[in-house]
C-alpha atoms as a PDB file:
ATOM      1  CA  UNK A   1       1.495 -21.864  -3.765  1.00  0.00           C
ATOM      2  CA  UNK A   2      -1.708 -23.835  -3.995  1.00  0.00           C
ATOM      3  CA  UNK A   3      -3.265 -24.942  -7.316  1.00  0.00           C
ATOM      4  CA  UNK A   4      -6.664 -23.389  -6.015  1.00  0.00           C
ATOM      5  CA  UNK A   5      -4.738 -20.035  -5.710  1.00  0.00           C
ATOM      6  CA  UNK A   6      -2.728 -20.404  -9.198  1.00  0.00           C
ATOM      7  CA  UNK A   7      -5.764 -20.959 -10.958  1.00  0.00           C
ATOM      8  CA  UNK A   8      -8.174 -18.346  -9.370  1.00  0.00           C
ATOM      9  CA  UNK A   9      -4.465 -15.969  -9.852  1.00  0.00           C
ATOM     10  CA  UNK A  10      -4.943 -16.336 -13.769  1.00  0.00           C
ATOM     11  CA  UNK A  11      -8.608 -16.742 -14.103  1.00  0.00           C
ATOM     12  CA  UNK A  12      -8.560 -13.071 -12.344  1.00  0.00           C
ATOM     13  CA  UNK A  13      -5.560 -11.744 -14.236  1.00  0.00           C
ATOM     14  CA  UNK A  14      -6.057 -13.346 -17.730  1.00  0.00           C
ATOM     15  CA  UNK A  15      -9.997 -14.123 -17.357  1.00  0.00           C
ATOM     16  CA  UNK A  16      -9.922 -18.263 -18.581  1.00  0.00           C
ATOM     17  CA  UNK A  17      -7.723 -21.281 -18.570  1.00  0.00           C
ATOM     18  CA  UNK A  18      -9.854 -23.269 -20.400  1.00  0.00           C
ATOM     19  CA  UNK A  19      -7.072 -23.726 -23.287  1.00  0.00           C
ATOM     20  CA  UNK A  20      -4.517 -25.535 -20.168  1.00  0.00           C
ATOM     21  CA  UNK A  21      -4.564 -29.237 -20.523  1.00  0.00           C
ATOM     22  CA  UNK A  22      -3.690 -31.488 -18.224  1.00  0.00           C
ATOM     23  CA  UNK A  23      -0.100 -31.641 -18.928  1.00  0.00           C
ATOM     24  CA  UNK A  24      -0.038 -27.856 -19.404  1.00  0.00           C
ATOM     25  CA  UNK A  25      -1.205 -27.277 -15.431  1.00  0.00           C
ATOM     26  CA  UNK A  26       0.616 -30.061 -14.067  1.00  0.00           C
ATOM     27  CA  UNK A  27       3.962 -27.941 -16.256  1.00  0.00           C
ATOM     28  CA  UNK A  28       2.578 -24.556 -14.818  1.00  0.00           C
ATOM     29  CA  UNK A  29       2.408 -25.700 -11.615  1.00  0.00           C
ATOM     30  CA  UNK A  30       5.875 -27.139 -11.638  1.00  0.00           C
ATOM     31  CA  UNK A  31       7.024 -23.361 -13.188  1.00  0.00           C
ATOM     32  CA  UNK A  32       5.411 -21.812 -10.027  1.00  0.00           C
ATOM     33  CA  UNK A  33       7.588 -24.102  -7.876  1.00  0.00           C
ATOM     34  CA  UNK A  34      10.867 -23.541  -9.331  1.00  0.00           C
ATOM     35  CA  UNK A  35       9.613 -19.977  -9.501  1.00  0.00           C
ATOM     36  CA  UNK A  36       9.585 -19.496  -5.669  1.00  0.00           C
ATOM     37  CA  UNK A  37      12.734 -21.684  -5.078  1.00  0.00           C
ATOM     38  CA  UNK A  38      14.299 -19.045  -7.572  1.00  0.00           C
ATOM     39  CA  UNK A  39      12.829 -16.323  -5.207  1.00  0.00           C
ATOM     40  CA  UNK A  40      14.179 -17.938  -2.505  1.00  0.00           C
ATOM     41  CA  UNK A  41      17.851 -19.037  -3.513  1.00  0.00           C
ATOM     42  CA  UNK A  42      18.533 -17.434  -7.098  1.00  0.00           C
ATOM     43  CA  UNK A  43      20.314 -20.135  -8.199  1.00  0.00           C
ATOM     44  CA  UNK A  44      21.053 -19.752 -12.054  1.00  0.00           C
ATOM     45  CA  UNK A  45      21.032 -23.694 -12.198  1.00  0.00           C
ATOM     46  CA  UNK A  46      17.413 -23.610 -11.632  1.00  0.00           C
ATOM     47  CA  UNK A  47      16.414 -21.578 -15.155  1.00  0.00           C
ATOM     48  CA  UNK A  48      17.196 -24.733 -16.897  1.00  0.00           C
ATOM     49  CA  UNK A  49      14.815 -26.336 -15.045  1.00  0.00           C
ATOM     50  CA  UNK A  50      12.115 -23.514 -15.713  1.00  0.00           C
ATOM     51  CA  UNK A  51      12.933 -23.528 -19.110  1.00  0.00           C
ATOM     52  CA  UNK A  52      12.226 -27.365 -19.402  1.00  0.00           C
ATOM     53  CA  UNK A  53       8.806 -27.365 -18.046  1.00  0.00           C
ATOM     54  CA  UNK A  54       7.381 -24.075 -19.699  1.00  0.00           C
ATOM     55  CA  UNK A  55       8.793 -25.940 -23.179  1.00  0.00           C
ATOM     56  CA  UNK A  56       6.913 -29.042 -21.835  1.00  0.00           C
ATOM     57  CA  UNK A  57       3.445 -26.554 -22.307  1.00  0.00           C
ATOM     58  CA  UNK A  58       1.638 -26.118 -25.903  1.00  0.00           C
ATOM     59  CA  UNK A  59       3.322 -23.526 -27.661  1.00  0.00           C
ATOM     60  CA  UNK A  60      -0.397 -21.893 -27.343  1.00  0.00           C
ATOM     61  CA  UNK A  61      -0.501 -21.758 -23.416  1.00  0.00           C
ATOM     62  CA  UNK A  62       3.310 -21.235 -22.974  1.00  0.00           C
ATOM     63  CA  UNK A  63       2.519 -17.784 -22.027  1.00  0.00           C
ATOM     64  CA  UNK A  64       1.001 -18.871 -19.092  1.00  0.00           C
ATOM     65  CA  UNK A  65       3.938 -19.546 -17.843  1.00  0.00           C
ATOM     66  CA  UNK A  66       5.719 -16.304 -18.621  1.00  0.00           C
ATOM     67  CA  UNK A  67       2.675 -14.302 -16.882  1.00  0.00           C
ATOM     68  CA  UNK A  68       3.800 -16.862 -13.739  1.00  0.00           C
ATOM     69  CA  UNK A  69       6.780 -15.332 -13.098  1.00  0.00           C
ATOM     70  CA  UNK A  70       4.700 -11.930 -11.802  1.00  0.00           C
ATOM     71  CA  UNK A  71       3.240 -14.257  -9.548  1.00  0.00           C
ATOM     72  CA  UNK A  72       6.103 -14.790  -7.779  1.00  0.00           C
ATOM     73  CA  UNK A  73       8.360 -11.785  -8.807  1.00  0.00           C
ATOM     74  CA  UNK A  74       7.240  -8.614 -10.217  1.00  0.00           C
ATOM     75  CA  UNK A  75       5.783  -7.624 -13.440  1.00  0.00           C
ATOM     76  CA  UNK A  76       8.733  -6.452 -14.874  1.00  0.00           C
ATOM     77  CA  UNK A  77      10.516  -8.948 -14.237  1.00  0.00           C
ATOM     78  CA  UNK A  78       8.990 -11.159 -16.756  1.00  0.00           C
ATOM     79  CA  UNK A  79      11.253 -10.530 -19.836  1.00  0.00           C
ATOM     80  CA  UNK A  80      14.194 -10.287 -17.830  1.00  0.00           C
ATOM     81  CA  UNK A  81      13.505 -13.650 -16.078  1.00  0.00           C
ATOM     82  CA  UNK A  82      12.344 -15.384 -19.510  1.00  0.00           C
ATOM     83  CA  UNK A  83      15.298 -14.121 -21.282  1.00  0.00           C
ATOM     84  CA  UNK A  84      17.786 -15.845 -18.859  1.00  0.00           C
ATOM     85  CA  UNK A  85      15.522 -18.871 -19.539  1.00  0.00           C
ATOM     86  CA  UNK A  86      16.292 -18.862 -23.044  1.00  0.00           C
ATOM     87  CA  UNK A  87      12.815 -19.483 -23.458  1.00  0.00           C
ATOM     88  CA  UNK A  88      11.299 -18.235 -27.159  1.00  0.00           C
ATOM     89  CA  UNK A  89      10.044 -14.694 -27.571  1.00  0.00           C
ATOM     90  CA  UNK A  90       6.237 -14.162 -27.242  1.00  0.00           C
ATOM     91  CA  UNK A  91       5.373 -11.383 -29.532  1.00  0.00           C
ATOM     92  CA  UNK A  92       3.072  -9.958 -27.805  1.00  0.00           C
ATOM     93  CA  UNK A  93       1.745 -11.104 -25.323  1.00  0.00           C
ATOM     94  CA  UNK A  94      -2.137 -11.149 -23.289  1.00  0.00           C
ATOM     95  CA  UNK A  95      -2.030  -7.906 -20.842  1.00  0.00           C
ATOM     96  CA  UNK A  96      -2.830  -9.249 -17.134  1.00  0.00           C
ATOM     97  CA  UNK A  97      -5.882  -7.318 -15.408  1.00  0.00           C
ATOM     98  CA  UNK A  98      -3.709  -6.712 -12.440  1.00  0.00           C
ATOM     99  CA  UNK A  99      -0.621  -5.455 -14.613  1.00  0.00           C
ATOM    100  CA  UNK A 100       0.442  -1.662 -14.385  1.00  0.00           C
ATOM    101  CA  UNK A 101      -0.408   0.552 -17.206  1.00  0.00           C
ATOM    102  CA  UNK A 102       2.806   1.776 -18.886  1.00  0.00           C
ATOM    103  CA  UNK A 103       2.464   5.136 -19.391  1.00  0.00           C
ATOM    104  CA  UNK A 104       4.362   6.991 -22.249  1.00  0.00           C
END
């Protein structure tokens, strides 16, 4: 996926990415990557490797990363996907524009 595309993807779905520095793009970015080879072969060796670059973000923009996974998956596969990570629980996290409504 192309950084013009990941960045108009959140600035649509979350509305700014003005708190992503440089390392926390050039981390996102990576995420995306091992996102889709994921997609591609499911490899659980390359969670590790997902894990390492979403830790490499500001604990503030980490979520970014989580909301990257619906990029290349599907929304609900976000926890699922995180959890196998072992990446830290976000509370509660931004709701994405695009996301389905959950209805009770």
């Amino acid at each position: 996926m192309k950084n013009e595309q990941i960045a108009d993807w959140f600035s649509f779905n979350l509305g700014s990415t003005g708190a992503l520095t440089g390392t926390d793009w050039k981390a996102l970015r990576a995420a995306v990557a091992i996102l889709e080879l994921y997609a591609y072969d499911a490899s659980p060796t390359l969670l590790p490797a997902f894990r390492a670059v979403a830790l490499r973000m500001q604990e503030t923009t980490r979520e970014f990363a989580y909301h990257a996974i619906a990029m290349v998956f599907d929304w609900g596969d976000r926890d699922r996907i995180w959890e196998q990570a072992e990446l830290p629980f976000i509370s509660s996290p931004n709701k994405c524009k695009a996301e389905p409504k959950v209805t009770p």
